[in-house]
Protein backbone atom coordinates (compact mmCIF):
# COMPACT_ATOMS: atom_id res chain seq x y z
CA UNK A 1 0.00 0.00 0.00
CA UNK A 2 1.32 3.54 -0.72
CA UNK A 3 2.67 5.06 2.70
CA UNK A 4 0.43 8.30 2.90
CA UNK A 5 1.73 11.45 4.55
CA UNK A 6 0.03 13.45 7.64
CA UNK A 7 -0.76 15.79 4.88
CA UNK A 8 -2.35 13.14 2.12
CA UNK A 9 -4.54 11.90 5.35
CA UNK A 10 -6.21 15.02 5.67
CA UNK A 11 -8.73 15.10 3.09
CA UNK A 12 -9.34 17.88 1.03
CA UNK A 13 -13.01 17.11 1.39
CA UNK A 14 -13.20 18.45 5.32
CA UNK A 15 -15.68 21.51 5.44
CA UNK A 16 -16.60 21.31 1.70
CA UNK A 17 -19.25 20.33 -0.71
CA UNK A 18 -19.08 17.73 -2.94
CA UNK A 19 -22.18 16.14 -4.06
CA UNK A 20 -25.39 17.21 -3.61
CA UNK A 21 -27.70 14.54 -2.24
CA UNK A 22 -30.13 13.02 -3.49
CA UNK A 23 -34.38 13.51 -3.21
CA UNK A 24 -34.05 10.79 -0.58
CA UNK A 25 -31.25 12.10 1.25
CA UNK A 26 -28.64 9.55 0.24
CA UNK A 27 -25.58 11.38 -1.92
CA UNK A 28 -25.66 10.45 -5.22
CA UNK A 29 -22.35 9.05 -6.86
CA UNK A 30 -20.36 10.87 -9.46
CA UNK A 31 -17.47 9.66 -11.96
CA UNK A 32 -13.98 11.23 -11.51
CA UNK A 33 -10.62 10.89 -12.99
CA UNK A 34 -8.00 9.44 -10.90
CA UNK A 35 -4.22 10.26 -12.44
CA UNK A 36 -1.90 6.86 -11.63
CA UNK A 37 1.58 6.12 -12.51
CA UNK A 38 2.03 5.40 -15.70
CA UNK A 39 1.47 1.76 -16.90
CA UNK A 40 -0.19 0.55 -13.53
CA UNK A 41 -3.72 1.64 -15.16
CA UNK A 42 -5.01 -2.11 -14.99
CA UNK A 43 -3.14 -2.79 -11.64
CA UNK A 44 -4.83 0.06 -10.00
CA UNK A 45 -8.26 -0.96 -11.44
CA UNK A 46 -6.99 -4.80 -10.13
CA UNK A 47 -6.36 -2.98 -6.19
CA UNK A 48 -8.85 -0.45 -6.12
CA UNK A 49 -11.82 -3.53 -6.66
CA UNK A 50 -9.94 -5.51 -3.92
CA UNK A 51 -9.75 -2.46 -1.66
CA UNK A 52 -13.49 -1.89 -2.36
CA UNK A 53 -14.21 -5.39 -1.35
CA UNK A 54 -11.61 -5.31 1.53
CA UNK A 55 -13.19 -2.30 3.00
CA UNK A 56 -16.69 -3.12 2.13
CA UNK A 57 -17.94 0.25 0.50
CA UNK A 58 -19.02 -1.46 -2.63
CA UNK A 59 -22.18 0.21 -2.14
CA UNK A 60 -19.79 3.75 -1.93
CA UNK A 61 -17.53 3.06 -5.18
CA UNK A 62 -19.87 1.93 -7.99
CA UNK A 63 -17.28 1.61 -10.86
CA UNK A 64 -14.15 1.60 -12.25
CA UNK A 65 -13.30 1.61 -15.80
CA UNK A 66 -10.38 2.20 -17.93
CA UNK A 67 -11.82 3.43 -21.29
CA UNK A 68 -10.41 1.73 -24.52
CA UNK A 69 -10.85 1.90 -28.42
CA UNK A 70 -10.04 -1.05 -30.35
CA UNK A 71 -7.56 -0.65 -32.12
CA UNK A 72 -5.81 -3.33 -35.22
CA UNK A 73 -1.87 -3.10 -35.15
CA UNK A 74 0.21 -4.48 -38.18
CA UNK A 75 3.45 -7.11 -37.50
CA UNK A 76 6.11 -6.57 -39.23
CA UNK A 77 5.26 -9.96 -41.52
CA UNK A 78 1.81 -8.19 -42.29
CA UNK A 79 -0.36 -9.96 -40.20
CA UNK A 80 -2.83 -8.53 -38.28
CA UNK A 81 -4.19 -8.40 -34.33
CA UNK A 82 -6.70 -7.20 -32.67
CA UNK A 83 -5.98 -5.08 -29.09
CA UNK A 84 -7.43 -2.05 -27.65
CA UNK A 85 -6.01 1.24 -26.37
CA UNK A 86 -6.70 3.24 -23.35
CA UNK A 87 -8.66 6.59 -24.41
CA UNK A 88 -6.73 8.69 -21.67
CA UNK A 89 -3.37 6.76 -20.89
CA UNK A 90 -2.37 7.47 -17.03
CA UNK A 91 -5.93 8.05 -15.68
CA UNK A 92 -8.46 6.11 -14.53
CA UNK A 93 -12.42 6.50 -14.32
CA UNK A 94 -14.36 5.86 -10.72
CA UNK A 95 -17.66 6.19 -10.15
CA UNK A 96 -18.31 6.94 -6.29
CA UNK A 97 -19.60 9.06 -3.55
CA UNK A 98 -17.06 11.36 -2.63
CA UNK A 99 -16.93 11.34 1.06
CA UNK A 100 -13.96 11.11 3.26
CA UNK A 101 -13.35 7.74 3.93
CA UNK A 102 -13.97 6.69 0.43
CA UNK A 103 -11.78 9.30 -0.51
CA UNK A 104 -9.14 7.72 1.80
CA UNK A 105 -10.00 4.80 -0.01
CA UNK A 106 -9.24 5.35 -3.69
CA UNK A 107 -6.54 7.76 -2.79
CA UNK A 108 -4.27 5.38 -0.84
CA UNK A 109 -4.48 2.71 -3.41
CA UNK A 110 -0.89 1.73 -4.57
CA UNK A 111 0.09 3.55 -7.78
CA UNK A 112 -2.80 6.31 -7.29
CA UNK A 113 -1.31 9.84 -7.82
CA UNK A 114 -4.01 12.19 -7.16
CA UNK A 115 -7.81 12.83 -8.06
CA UNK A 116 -8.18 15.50 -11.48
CA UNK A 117 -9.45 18.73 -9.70
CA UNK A 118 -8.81 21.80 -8.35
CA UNK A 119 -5.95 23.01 -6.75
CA UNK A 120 -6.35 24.54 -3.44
CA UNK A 121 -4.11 26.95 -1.74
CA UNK A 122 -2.53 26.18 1.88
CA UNK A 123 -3.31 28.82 4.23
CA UNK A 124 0.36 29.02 5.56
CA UNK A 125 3.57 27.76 4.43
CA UNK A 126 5.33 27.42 0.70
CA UNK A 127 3.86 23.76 0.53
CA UNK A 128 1.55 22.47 -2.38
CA UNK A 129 -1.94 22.73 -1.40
CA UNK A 130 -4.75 19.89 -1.84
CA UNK A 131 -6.13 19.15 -4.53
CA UNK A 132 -10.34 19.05 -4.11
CA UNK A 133 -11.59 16.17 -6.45
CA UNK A 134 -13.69 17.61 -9.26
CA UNK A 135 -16.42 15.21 -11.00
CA UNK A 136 -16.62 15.05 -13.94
CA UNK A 137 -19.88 16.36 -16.34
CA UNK A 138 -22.71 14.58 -17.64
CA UNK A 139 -22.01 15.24 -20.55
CA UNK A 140 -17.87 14.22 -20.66
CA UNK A 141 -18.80 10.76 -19.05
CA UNK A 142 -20.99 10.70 -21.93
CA UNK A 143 -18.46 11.81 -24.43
CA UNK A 144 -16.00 9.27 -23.62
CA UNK A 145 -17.80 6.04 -23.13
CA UNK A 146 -19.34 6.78 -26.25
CA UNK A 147 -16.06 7.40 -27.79
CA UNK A 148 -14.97 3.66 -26.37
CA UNK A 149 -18.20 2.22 -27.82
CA UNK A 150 -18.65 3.37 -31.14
CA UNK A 151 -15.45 4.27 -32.57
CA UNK A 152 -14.35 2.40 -35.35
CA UNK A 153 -10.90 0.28 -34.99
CA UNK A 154 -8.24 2.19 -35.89
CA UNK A 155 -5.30 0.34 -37.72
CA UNK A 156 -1.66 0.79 -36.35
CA UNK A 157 1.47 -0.05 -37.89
CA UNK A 158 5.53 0.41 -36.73
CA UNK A 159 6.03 1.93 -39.99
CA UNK A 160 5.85 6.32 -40.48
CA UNK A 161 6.25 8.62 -43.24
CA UNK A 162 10.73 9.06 -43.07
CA UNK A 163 11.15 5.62 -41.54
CA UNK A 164 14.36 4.10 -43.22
CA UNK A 165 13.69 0.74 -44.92
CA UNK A 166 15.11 -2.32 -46.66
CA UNK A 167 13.26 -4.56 -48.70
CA UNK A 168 13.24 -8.15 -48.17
CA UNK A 169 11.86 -9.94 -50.62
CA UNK A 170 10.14 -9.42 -54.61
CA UNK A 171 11.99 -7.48 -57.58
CA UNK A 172 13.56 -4.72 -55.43
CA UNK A 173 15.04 -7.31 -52.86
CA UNK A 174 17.96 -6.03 -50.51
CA UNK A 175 17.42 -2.18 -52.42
CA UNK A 176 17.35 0.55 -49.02
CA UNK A 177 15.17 3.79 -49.20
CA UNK A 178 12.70 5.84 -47.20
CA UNK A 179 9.05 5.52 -46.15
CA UNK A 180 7.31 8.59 -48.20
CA UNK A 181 3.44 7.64 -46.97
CA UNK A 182 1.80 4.66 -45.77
CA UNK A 183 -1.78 3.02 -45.84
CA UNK A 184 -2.55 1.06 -42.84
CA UNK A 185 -5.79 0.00 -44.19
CA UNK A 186 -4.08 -1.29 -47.77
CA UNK A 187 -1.26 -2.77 -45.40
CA UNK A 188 0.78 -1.23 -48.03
CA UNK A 189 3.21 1.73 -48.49
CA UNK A 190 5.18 3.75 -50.50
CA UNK A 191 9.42 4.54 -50.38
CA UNK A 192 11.31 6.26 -52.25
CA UNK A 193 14.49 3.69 -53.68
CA UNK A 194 17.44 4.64 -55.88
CA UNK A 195 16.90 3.19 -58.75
CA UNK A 196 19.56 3.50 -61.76
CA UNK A 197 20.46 6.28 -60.17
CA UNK A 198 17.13 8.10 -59.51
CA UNK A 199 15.27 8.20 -56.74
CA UNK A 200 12.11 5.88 -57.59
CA UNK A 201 9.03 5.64 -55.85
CA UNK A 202 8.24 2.06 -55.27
CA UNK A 203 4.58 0.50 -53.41
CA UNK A 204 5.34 -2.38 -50.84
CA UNK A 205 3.38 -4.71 -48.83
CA UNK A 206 4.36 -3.90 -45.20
CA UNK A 207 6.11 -7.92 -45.12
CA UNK A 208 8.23 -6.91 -47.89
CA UNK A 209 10.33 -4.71 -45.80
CA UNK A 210 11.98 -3.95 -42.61
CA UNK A 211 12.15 -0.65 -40.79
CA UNK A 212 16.35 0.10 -40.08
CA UNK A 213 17.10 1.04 -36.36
């Protein structure tokens, strides 16, 4: 578990308003954006659900997501796979009612840097102030999940427009040149090879060459 500081134990939250409750009295929960170390997006997603389970405030901390698009990438033989990629690398979504003890909660979850918000000055002293957790609209939450949903896959390859190449195999075999533009979706592209002397265009399939380090 992260070792908190005296200061990172005292909430933010003390003698402020967060959520407005409910018509039956019972705070209603919120998403907000929780910056982690980068990488550890699925590992604090994996903690945070134990902690919620651990702590039993499953009925506090609703959801956690880690928005993705799918996304087809290109090996450098041609062949294609299917993965996904995070929407907002380094952050991750909860959906919870901000009170202290769930802030405590989320906050002191290995890997967790800070909730998105605003900034709030200390009273005394040079020190960084808190930061008071900020939900997030309607309307964003909306954005982005739909953005996960609906968005087509996008196709990736380790090739870009400048990319030194040498071709492996077919009429230009063993020839070196530059990557001038590629086409993901034609698992194509085109370099530029000296040819007699000239500096040739030439179309490729992505397994007839190799990108130079």
């Amino acid at each position: 578990m992260n070792s908190a500081t005296d200061e990172d134990r005292n909430s933010p939250l003390q003698s402020e308003e967060t959520d407005a409750p409910s018509n039956n009295g019972v705070k209603s929960s919120r998403w907000y954006a929780v910056q982690v170390a980068s990488g550890c997006e699925k590992r604090v997603k994996t903690n945070l659900e134990q902690r919620i389970q651990t702590f039993d405030v499953a009925d506090k901390i609703i959801q956690v997501e880690i928005p993705h698009t799918p996304t087809v990438k290109i090996r450098k033989d041609g062949s294609r796979y299917s993965t996904e990629e995070k929407v907002f690398p380094g952050y991750v979504l909860v959906k919870m009612q901000m009170e202290d003890d769930i802030w405590q909660v989320v906050r002191n979850t290995p890997h967790v840097i800070n909730f998105v918000g605003a900034e709030q000055k200390r009273g005394t002293g040079r020190g960084r102030g808190h930061v008071k957790p900020l939900p997030l609209s309607h309307s964003e939450v909306e954005r982005i999940f739909k953005q996960a949903t609906e968005q087509q896959e996008v196709v990736k390859v380790d090739m870009a427009t400048g990319d030194k190449i040498v071709v492996l195999s077919g009429p230009f075999k063993d020839f070196e040149g530059e990557v001038i533009e590629v086409s993901p979706e034609r698992s194509k592209l085109k370099a530029s090879l000296s040819i007699f002397g000239r500096e040739t265009p030439v179309e490729l399939e992505f397994n007839q060459v190799e990108k130079q380090s």
